[in-house]
C-alpha atoms as a PDB file:
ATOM      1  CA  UNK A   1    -365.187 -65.130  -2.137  1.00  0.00           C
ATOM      2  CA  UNK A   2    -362.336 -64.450   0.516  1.00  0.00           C
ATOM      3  CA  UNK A   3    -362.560 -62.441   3.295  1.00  0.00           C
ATOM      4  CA  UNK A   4    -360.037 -59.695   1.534  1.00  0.00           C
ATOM      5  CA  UNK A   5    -362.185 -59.342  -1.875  1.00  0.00           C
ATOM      6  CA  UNK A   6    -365.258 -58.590   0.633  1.00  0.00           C
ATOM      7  CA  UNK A   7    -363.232 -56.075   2.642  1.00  0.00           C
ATOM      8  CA  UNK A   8    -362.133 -54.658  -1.195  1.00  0.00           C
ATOM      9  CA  UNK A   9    -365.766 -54.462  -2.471  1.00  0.00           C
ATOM     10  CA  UNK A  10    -367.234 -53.140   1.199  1.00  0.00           C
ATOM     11  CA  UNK A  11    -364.659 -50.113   0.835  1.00  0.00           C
ATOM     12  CA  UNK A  12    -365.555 -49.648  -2.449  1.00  0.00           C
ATOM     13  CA  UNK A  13    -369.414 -49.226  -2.061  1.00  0.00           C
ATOM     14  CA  UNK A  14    -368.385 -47.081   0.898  1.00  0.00           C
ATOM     15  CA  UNK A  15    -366.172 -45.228  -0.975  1.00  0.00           C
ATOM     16  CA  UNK A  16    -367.615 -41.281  -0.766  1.00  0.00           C
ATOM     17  CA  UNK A  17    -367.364 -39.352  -4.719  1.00  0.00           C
ATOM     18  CA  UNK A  18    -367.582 -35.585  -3.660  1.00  0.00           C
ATOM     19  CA  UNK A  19    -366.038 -32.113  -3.925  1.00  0.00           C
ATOM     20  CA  UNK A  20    -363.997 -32.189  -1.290  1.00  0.00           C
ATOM     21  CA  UNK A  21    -362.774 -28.414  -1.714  1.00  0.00           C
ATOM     22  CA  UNK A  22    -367.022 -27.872  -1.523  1.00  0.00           C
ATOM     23  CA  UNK A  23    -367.372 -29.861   1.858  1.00  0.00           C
ATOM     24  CA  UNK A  24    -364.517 -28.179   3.360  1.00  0.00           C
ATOM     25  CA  UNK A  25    -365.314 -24.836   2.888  1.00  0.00           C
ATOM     26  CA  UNK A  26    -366.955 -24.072   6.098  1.00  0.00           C
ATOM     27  CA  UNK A  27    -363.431 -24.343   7.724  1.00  0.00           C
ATOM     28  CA  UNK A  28    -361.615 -21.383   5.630  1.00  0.00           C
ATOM     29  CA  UNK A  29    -364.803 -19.527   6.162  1.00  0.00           C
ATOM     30  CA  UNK A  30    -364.663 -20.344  10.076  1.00  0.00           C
ATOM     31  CA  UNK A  31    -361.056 -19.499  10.227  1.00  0.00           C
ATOM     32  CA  UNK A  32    -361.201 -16.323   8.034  1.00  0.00           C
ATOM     33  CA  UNK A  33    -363.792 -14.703  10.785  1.00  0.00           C
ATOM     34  CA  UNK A  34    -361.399 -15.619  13.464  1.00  0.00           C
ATOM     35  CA  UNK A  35    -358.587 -13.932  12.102  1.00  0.00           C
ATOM     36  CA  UNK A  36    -360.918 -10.869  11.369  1.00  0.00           C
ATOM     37  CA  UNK A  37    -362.229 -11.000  14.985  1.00  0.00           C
ATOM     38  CA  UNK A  38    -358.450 -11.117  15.719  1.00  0.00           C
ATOM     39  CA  UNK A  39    -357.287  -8.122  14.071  1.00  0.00           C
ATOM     40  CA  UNK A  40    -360.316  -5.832  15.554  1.00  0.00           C
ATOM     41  CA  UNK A  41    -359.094  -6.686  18.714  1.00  0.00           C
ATOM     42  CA  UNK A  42    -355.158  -5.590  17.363  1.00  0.00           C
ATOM     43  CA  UNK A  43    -356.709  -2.649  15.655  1.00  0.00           C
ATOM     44  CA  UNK A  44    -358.701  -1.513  18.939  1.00  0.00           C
ATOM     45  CA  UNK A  45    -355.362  -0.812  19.933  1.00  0.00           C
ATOM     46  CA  UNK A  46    -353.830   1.527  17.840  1.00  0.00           C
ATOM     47  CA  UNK A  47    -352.588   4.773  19.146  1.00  0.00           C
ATOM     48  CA  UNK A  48    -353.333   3.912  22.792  1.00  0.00           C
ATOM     49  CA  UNK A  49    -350.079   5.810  23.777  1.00  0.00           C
ATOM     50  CA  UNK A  50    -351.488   8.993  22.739  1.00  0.00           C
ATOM     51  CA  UNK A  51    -354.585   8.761  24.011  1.00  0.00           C
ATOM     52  CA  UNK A  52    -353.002   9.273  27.361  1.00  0.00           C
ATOM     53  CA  UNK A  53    -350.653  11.439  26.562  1.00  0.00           C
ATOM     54  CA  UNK A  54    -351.912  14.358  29.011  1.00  0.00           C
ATOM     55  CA  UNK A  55    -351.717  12.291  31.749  1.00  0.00           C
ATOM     56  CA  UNK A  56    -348.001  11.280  30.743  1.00  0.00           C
ATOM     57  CA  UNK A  57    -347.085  14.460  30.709  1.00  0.00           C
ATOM     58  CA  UNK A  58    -348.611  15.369  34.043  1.00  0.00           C
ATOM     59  CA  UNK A  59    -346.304  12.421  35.490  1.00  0.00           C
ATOM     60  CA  UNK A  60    -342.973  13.739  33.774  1.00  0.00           C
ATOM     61  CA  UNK A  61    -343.413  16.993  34.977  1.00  0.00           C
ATOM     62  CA  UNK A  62    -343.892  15.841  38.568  1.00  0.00           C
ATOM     63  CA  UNK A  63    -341.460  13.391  38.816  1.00  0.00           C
ATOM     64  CA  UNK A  64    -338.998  14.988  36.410  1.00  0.00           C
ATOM     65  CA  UNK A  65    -338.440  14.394  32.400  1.00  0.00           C
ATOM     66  CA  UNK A  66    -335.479  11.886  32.993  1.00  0.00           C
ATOM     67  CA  UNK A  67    -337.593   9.812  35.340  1.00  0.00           C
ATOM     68  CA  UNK A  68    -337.406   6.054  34.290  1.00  0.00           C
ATOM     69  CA  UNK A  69    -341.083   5.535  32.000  1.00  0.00           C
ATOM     70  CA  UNK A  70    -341.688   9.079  31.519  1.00  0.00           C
ATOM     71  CA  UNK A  71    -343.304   9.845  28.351  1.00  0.00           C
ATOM     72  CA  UNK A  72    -344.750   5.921  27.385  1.00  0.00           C
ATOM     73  CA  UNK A  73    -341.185   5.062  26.446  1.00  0.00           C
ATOM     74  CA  UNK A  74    -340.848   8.072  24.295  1.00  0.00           C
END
């Protein structure tokens, strides 16, 4: 026997049979919590504007409504 039918028959013993859509589950599941971690953190701020919008105020009225950033861009 050559050495290239022993490499052939080596890889084939070697050869792995599995569900490969099985083994690489844990990945989607991995990257599906990042992405949810993700979009808590994008979702924590919502409507972060107008949670300050007293204070906004306050500064357009003492430095005048047509004052450059008065209002959060508004």
């Amino acid at each position: 026997m050559n050495l290239v039918a022993q490499l052939a028959m080596a890889a084939a013993e070697a050869e792995h049979h599995g569900n490969v859509a099985a083994e690489t589950v844990i990945y989607g599941i991995i990257a599906a919590a990042i992405f949810a971690v993700l979009a808590l953190v994008t979702l924590s701020y919502r409507n972060v504007a107008n949670r300050h919008s007293a204070k906004a105020e306050a500064w357009a009225d003492k430095h005048g409504k047509d004052a450059h950033g008065a209002g959060h861009g508004h």
